[in-house]
Protein backbone atom coordinates (compact mmCIF):
# COMPACT_ATOMS: atom_id res chain seq x y z
CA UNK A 1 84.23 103.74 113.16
CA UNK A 2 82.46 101.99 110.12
CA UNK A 3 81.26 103.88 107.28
CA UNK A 4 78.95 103.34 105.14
CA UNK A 5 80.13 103.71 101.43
CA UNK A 6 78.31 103.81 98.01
CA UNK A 7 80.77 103.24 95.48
CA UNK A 8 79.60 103.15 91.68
CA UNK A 9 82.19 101.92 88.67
CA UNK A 10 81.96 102.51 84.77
CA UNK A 11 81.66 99.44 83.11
CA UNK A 12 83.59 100.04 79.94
CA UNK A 13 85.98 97.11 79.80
CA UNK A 14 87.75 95.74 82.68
CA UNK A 15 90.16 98.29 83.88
CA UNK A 16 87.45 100.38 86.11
CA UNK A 17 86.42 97.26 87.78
CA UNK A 18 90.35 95.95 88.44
CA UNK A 19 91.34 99.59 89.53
CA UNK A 20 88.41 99.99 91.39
CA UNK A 21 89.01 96.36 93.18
CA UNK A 22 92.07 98.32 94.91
CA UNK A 23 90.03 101.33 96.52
CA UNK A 24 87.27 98.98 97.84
CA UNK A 25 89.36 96.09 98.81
CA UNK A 26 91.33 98.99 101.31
CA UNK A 27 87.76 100.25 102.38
CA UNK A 28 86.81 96.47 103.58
CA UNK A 29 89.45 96.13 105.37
CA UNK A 30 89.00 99.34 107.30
CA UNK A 31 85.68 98.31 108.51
CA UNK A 32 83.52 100.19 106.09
CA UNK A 33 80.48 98.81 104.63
CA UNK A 34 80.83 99.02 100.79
CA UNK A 35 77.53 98.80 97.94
CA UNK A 36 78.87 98.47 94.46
CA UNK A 37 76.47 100.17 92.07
CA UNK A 38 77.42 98.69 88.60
CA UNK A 39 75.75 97.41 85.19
CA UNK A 40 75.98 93.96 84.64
CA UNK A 41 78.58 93.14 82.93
CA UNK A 42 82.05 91.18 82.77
CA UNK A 43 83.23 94.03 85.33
CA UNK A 44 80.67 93.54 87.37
CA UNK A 45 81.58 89.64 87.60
CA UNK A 46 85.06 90.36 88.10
CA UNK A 47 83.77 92.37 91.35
CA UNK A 48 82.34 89.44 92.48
CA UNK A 49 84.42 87.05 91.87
CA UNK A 50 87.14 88.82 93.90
CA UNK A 51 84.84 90.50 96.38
CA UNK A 52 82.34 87.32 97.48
CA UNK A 53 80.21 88.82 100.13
CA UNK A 54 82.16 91.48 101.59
CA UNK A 55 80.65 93.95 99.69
CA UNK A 56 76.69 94.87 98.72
CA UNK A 57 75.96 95.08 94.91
CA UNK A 58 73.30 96.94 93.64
CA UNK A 59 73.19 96.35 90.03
CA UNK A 60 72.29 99.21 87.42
CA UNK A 61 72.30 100.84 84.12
CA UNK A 62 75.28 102.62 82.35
CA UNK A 63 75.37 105.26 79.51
CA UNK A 64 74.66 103.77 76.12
CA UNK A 65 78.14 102.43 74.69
CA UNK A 66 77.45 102.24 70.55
CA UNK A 67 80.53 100.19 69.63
CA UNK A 68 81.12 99.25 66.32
CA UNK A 69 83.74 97.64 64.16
CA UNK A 70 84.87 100.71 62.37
CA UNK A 71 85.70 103.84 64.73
CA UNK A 72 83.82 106.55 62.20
CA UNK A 73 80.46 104.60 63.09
CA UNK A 74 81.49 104.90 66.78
CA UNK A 75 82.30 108.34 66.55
CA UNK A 76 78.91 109.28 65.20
CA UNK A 77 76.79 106.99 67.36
CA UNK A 78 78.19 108.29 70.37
CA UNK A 79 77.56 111.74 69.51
CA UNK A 80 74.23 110.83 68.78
CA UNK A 81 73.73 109.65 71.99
CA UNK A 82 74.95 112.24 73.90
CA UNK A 83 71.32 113.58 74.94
CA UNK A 84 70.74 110.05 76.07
CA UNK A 85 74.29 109.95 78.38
CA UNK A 86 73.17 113.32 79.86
CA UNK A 87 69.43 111.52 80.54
CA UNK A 88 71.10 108.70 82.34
CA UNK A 89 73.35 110.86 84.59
CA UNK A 90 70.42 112.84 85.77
CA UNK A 91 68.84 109.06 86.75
CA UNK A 92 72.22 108.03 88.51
CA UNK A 93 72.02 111.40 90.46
CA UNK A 94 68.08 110.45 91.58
CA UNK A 95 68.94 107.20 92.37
CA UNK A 96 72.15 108.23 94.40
CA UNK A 97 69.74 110.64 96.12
CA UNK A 98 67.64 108.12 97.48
CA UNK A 99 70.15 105.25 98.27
CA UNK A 100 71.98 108.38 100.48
CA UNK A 101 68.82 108.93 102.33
CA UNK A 102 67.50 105.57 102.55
CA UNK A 103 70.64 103.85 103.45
CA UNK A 104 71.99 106.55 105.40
CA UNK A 105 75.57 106.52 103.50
CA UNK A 106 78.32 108.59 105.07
CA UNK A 107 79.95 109.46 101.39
CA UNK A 108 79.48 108.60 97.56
CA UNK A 109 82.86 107.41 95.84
CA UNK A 110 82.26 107.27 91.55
CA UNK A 111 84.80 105.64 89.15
CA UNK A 112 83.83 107.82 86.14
CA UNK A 113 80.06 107.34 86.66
CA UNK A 114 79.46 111.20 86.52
CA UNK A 115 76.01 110.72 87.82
CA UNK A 116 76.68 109.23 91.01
CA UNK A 117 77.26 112.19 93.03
CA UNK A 118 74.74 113.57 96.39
CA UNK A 119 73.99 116.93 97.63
CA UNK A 120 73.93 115.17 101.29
CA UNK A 121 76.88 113.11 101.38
CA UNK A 122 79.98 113.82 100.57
CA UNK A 123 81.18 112.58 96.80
CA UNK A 124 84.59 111.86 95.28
CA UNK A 125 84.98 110.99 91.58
CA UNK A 126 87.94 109.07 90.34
CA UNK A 127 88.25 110.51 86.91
CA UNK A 128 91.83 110.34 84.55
CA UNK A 129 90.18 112.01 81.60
CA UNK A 130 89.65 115.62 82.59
CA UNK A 131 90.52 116.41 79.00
CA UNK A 132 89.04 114.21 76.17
CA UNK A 133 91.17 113.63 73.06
CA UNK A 134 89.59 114.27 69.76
CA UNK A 135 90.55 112.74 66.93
CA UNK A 136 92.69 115.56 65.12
CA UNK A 137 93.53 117.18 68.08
CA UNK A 138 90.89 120.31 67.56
CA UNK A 139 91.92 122.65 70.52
CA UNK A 140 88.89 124.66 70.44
CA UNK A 141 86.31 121.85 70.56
CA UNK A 142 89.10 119.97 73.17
CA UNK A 143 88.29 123.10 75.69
CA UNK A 144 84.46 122.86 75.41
CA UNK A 145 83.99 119.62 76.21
CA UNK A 146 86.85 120.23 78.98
CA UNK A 147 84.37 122.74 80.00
CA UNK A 148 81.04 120.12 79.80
CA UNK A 149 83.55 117.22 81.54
CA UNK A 150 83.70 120.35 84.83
CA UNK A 151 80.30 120.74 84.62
CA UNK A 152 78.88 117.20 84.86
CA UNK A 153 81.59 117.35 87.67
CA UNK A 154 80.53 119.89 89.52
CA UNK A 155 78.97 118.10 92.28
CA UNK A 156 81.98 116.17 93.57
CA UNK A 157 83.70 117.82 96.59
CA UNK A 158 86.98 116.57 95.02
CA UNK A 159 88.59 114.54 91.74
CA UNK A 160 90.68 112.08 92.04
CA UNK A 161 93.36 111.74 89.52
CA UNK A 162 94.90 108.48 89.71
CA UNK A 163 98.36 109.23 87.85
CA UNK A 164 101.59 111.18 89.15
CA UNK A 165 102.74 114.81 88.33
CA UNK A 166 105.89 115.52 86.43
CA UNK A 167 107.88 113.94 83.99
CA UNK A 168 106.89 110.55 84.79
CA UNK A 169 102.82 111.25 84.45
CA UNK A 170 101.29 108.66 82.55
CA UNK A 171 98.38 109.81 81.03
CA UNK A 172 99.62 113.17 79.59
CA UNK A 173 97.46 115.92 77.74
CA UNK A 174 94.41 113.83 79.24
CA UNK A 175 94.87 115.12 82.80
CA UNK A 176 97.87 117.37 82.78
CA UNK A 177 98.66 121.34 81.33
CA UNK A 178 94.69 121.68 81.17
CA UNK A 179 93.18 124.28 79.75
CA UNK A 180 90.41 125.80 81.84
CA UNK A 181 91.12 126.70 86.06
CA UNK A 182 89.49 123.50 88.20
CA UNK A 183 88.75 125.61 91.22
CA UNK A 184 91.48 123.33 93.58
CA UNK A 185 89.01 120.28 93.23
CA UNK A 186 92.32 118.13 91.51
CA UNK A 187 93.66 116.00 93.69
CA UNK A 188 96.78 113.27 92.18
CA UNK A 189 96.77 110.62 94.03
CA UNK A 190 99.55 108.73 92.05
CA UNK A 191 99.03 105.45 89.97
CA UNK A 192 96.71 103.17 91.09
CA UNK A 193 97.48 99.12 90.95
CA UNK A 194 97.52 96.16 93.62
CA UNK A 195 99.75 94.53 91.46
CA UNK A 196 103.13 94.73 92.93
CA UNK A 197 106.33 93.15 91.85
CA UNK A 198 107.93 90.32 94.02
CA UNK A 199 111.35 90.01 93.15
CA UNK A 200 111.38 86.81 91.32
CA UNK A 201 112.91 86.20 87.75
CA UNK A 202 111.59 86.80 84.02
CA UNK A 203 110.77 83.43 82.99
CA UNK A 204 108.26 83.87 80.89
CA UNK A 205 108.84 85.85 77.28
CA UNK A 206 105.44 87.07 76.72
CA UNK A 207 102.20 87.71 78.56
CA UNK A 208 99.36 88.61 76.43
CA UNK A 209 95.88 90.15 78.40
CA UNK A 210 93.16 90.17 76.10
CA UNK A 211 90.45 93.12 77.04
CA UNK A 212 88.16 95.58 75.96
CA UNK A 213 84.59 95.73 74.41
CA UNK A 214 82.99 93.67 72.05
CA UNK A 215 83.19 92.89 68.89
CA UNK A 216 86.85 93.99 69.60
CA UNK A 217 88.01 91.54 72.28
CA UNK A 218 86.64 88.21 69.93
CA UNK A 219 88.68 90.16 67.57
CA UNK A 220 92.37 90.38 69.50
CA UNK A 221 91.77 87.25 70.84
CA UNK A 222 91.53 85.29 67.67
CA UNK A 223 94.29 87.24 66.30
CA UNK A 224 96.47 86.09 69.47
CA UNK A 225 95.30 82.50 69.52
CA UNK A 226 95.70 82.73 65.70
CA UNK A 227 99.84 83.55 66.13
CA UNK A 228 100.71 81.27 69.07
CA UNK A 229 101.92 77.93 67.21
CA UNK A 230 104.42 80.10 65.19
CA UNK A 231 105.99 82.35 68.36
CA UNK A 232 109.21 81.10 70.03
CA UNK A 233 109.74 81.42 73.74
CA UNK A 234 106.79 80.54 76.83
CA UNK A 235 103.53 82.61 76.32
CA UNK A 236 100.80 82.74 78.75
CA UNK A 237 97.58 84.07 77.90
CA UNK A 238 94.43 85.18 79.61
CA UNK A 239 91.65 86.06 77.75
CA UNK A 240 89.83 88.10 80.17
CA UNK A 241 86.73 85.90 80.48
CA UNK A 242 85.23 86.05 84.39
CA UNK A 243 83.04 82.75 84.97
CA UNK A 244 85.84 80.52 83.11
CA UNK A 245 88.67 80.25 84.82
CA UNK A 246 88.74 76.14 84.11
CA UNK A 247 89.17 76.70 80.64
CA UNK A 248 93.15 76.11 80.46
CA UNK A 249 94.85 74.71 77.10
CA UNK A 250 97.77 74.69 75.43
CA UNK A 251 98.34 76.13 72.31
CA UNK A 252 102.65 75.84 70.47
CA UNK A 253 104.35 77.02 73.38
CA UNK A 254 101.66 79.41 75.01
CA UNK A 255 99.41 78.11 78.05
CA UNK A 256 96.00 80.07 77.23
CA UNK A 257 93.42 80.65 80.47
CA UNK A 258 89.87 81.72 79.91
CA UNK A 259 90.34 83.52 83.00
CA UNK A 260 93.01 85.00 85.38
CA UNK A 261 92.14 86.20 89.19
CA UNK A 262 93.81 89.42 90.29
CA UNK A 263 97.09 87.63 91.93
CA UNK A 264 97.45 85.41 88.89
CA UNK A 265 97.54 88.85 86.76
CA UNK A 266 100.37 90.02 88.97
CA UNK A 267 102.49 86.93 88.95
CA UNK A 268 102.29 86.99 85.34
CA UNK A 269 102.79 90.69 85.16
CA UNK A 270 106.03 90.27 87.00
CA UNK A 271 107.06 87.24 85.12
CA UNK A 272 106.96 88.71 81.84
CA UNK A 273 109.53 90.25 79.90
CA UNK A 274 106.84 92.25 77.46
CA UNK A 275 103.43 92.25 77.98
CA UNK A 276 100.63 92.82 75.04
CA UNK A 277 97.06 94.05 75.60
CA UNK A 278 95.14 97.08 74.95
CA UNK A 279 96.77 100.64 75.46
CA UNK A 280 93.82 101.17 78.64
CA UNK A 281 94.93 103.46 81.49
CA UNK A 282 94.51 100.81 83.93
CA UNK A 283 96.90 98.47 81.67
CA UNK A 284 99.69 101.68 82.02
CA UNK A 285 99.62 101.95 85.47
CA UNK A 286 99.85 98.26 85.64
CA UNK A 287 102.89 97.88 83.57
CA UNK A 288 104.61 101.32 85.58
CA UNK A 289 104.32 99.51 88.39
CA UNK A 290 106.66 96.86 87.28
CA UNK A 291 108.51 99.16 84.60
CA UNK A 292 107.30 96.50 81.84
CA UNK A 293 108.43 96.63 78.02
CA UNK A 294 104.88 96.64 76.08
CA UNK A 295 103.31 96.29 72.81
CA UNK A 296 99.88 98.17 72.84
CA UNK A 297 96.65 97.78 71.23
CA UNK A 298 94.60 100.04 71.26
CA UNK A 299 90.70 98.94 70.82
CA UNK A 300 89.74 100.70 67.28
CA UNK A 301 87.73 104.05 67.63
CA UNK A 302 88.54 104.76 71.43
CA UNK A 303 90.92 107.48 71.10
CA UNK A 304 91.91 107.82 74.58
CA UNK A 305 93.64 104.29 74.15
CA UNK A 306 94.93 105.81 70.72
CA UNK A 307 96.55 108.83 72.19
CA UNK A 308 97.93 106.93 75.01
CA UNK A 309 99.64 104.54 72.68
CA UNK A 310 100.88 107.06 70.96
CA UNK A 311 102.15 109.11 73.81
CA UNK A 312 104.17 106.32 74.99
CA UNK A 313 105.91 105.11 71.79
CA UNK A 314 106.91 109.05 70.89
CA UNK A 315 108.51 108.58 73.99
CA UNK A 316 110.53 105.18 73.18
CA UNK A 317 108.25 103.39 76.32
CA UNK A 318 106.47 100.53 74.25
CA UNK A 319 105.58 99.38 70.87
CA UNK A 320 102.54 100.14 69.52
CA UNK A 321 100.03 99.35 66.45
CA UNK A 322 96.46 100.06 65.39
CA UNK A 323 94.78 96.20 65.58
CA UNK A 324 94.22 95.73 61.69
CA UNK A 325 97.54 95.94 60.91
CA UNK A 326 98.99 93.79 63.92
CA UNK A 327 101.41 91.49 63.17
CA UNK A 328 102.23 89.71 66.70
CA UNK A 329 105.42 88.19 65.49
CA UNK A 330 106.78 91.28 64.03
CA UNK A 331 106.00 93.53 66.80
CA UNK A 332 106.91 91.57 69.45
CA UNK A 333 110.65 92.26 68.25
CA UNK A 334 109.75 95.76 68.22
CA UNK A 335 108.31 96.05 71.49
CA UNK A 336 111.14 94.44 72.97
CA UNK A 337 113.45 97.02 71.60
CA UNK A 338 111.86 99.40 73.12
CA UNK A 339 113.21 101.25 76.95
CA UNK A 340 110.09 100.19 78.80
CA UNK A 341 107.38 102.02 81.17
CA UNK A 342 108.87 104.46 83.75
CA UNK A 343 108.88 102.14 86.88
CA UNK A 344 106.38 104.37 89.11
CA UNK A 345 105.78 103.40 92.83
CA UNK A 346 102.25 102.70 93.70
CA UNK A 347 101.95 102.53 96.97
CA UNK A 348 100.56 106.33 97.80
CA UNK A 349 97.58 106.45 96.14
CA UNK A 350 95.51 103.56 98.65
CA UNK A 351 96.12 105.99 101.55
CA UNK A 352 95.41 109.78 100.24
CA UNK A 353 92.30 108.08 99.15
CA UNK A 354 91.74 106.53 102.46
CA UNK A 355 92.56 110.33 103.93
CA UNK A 356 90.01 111.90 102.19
CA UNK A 357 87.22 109.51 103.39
CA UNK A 358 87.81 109.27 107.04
């Protein structure tokens, strides 16, 4: 029997949108009729471009995002805006009201949009942050916003976790050994990617995904494009551009796309012997998927990307560096030193999920 689904994504960055891409693309083909509730944005694009018409989109508003170019100005923007994010989520909870009722949807589904939730339809939140790293690691400001985080949560009959338990759990302190009791609504699904690995050989030395907010994609990028006449080996690059996927050049020995579709991700993905990009959680369970060698980036003042980087190099995983003192040559050789992503499979999470929504 169809259902119909409202299913709302964060639209910081890409990886929402490409993790997301895996949870609807399995609801479509179950019969379900899916709205996408999303700001516009190069996410939002990405949905499209991948989705066509199988899906509804019903564009809207996200939480203020104050990036800057040096993380202290971040830091105190956002909390500045913090009366504003809570304003917004009570606006995504009216408007999820009313699309329930008018639309008559059978269950709300929320990538980290912790407004999207109803009273009258069943509501899931996929959600990897249950903890939210500080910057100095203060335990007793860690545990009240843990506490705000259940809060603004409260309204979801379960949370998905999209990461594994145990020794090979990817995103560590963020959604493991919590602090405060979440009343049984946890539920690990395991890591979440449709990019699977096909067998074929390692032909290509380096594959560098360029992603994250601005000004700080223009910024990798150039850096990137900047190194590529000087770096031995084949390169590919896509600089994570929806709407130009015709811009192709060469650049040394590195073939640079504007624009890579899902399935050319996962080619490349499995084709590379390191891959470089931002330390995102999306980008992790990527790589575990094919057990990749990395060298991470993580985009200046978003210290969930920080801690993961750092989490993975204590652990001999991947390289990492903070972006102004990346030197691509240089830590390449370091990257590919290093033992490489725990090769996770990912092929349980698509049907818990599907379990929970039948």
């Amino acid at each position: 029997m169809s259902r119909r689904i409202l299913f709302a994504v964060h639209d910081w960055g890409l990886g929402h949108a490409t993790r997301s891409l895996v949870l609807i693309r399995a609801l479509v083909q179950r019969g379900d009729a899916v709205t996408i509730l999303m700001a516009e944005s190069p996410g939002l694009a990405l949905l499209r471009a991948e989705l066509g018409d199988a899906c509804e989109f019903h564009p809207y508003e996200d939480i203020p995002k104050p990036f800057s170019r040096y993380p202290a100005v971040f830091y105190f923007r956002m909390s500045c805006s913090v009366p504003q994010i809570w304003l917004r989520f009570a606006l995504e909870q009216r408007l999820t009201e009313r699309l329930v009722r008018e639309r008559r949807l059978d269950a709300v589904v929320s990538d980290s949009r912790l407004g999207v939730w109803s009273r009258e339809a069943p509501s899931y939140c996929i959600f990897h942050s249950l903890r939210q790293i500080i910057p100095g690691r203060p335990r007793r400001l860690e545990r009240t916003v843990e506490r705000a985080q259940r809060y603004a949560l409260r309204g979801y009959r379960a949370i998905l976790v999209p990461d594994a338990e145990g020794d090979d759990a990817l995103a560590g302190d963020l959604a493991h050994d919590l602090d405060l009791d979440w009343n049984g609504k946890l539920v690990y699904l395991g890591p979440l990617s449709e990019l699977a690995p096909n067998g074929g050989d390692e032909d290509i030395d380096y594959f560098f995904s360029i992603s994250g907010v601005e000004p700080h994609h223009t910024m990798l990028a150039e850096r990137v494009l900047a190194a590529l006449p000087s770096l031995r080996g084949r390169s590919v690059v896509a600089l994570g551009r929806p709407g130009a996927a015709t811009d192709v050049r060469t650049i040394g020995g590195a073939t640079v796309h504007g624009y890579l579709d899902r399935r050319a991700q996962g080619e490349m993905l499995a084709r590379a012997r390191v891959i470089v990009g931002r330390s995102g959680y999306t980008t992790l369970m990527e790589g575990a998927g094919f057990g990749k060698r990395a060298l991470f980036i993580p985009t200046p003042g978003q210290s969930e990307q920080e801690y993961l980087a750092q989490f993975h190099r204590e652990r001999g995983r991947v390289y990492s560096t903070v972006q102004s003192a990346l030197d691509i040559a240089r830590d390449l050789g370091r990257a590919e030193a290093a033992a490489g992503l725990p090769r996770l499979r990912i092929d349980t999470a698509v049907p818990r999920f599907l379990s929970l929504l039948q």
